[in-house]
Protein backbone atom coordinates (compact mmCIF):
# COMPACT_ATOMS: atom_id res chain seq x y z
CA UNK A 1 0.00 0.00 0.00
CA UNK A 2 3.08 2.67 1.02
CA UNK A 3 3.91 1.88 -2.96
CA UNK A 4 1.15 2.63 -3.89
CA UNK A 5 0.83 6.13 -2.88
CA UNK A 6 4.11 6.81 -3.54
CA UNK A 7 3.70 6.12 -7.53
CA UNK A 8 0.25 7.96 -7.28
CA UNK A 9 2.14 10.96 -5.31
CA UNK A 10 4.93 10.29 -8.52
CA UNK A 11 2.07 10.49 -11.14
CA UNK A 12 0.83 13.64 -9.54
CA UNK A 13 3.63 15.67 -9.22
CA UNK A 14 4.53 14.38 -12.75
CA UNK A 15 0.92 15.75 -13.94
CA UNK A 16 1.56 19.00 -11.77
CA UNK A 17 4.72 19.67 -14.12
CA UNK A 18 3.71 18.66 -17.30
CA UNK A 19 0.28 20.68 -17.19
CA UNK A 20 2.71 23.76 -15.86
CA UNK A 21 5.30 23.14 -18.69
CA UNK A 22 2.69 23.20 -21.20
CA UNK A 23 0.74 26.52 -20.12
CA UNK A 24 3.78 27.61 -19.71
CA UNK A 25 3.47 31.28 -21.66
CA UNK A 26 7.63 31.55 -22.15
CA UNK A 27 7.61 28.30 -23.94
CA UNK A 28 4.70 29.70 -26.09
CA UNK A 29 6.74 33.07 -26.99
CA UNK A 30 9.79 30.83 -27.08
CA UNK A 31 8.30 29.61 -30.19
CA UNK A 32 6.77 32.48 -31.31
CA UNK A 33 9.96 34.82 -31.58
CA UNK A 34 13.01 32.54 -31.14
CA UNK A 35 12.50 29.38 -33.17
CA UNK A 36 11.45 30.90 -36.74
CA UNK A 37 14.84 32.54 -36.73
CA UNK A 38 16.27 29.14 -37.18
CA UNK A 39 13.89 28.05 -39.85
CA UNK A 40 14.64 28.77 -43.90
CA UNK A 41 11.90 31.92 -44.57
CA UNK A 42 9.19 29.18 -45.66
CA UNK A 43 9.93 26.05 -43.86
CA UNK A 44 8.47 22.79 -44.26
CA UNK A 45 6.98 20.48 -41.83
CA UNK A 46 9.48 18.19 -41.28
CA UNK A 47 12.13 21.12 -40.96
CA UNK A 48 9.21 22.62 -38.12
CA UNK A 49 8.77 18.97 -36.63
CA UNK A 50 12.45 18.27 -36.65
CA UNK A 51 13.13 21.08 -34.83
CA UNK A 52 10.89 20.66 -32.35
CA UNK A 53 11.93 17.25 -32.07
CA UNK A 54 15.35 18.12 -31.34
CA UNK A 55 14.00 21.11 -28.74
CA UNK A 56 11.85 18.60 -27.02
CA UNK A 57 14.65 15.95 -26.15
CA UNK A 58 17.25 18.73 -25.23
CA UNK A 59 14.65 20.42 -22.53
CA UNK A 60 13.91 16.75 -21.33
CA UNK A 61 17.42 15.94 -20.86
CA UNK A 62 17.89 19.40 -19.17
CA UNK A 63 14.61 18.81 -17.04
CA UNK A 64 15.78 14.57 -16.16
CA UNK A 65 19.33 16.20 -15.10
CA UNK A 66 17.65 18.72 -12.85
CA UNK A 67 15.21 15.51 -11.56
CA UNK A 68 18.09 13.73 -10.65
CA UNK A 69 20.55 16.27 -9.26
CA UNK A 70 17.48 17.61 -7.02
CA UNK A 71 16.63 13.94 -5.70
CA UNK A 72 20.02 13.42 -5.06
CA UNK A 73 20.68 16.52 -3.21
CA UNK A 74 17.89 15.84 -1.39
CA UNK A 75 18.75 13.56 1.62
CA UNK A 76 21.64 16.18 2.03
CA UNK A 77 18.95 18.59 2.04
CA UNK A 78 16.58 17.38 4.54
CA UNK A 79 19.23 18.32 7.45
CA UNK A 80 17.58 21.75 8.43
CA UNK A 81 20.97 23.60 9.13
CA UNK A 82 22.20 22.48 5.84
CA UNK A 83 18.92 23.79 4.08
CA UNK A 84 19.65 27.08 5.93
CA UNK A 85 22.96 27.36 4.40
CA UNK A 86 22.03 26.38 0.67
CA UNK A 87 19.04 28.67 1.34
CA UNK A 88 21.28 31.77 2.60
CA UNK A 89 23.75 30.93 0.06
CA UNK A 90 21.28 31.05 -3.17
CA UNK A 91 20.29 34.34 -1.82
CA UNK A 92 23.07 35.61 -1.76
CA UNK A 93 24.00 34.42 -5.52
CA UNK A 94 20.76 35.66 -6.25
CA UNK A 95 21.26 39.10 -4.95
CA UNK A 96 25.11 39.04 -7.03
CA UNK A 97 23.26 38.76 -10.24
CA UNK A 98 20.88 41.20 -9.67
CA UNK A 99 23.55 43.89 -8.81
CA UNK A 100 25.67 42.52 -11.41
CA UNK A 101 22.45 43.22 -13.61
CA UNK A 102 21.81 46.27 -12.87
CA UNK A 103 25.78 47.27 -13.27
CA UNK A 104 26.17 46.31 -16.67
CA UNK A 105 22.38 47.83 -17.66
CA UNK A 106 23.96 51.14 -16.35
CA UNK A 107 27.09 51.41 -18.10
């Protein structure tokens, strides 16, 4: 029975991401204003369905990589001091790039 809910749990959080990937509006202009400019001026299907193809398995590589890093960083996660640290230490990366952002926008 504890496998059981744990593959339903699995199915639902694997819903959860697929229904936000696809109403996902940056995927949407993604394809709208990035992935003509890699397509001949009047492109055929399979040149569109290739591409996509090829988009498709790169992001799902990306996404399985991220999957696999975050479950494995996760029992080193669970430790709430450790948490505190990663937490205080993405902040502060965070807060880099956003001053680093708005350095090079003022130049």
């Amino acid at each position: 029975e504890v496998a059981d809910q744990t593959a339903n749990r699995g199915w639902m959080h694997f819903r959860r991401g697929l229904i936000t990937n696809v109403l996902n509006p940056k995927a949407a202009m993604f394809y709208v204003a990035v992935l003509p400019t890699f397509l001949p001026p009047t492109p055929s299907f399979n040149q569109v369905l290739l591409l996509t193809m090829v988009y498709v398995a790169i992001a799902t590589a990306i996404h399985a990589g991220i999957v696999a890093m975050a479950g494995y960083a996760r029992p080193f996660l669970t430790d709430p001091a450790r948490e505190r640290i990663a937490r205080r230490t993405l902040s502060l990366l965070l807060a880099f790039v956003a001053l680093w952002f708005a350095w090079k926008s003022a130049r």
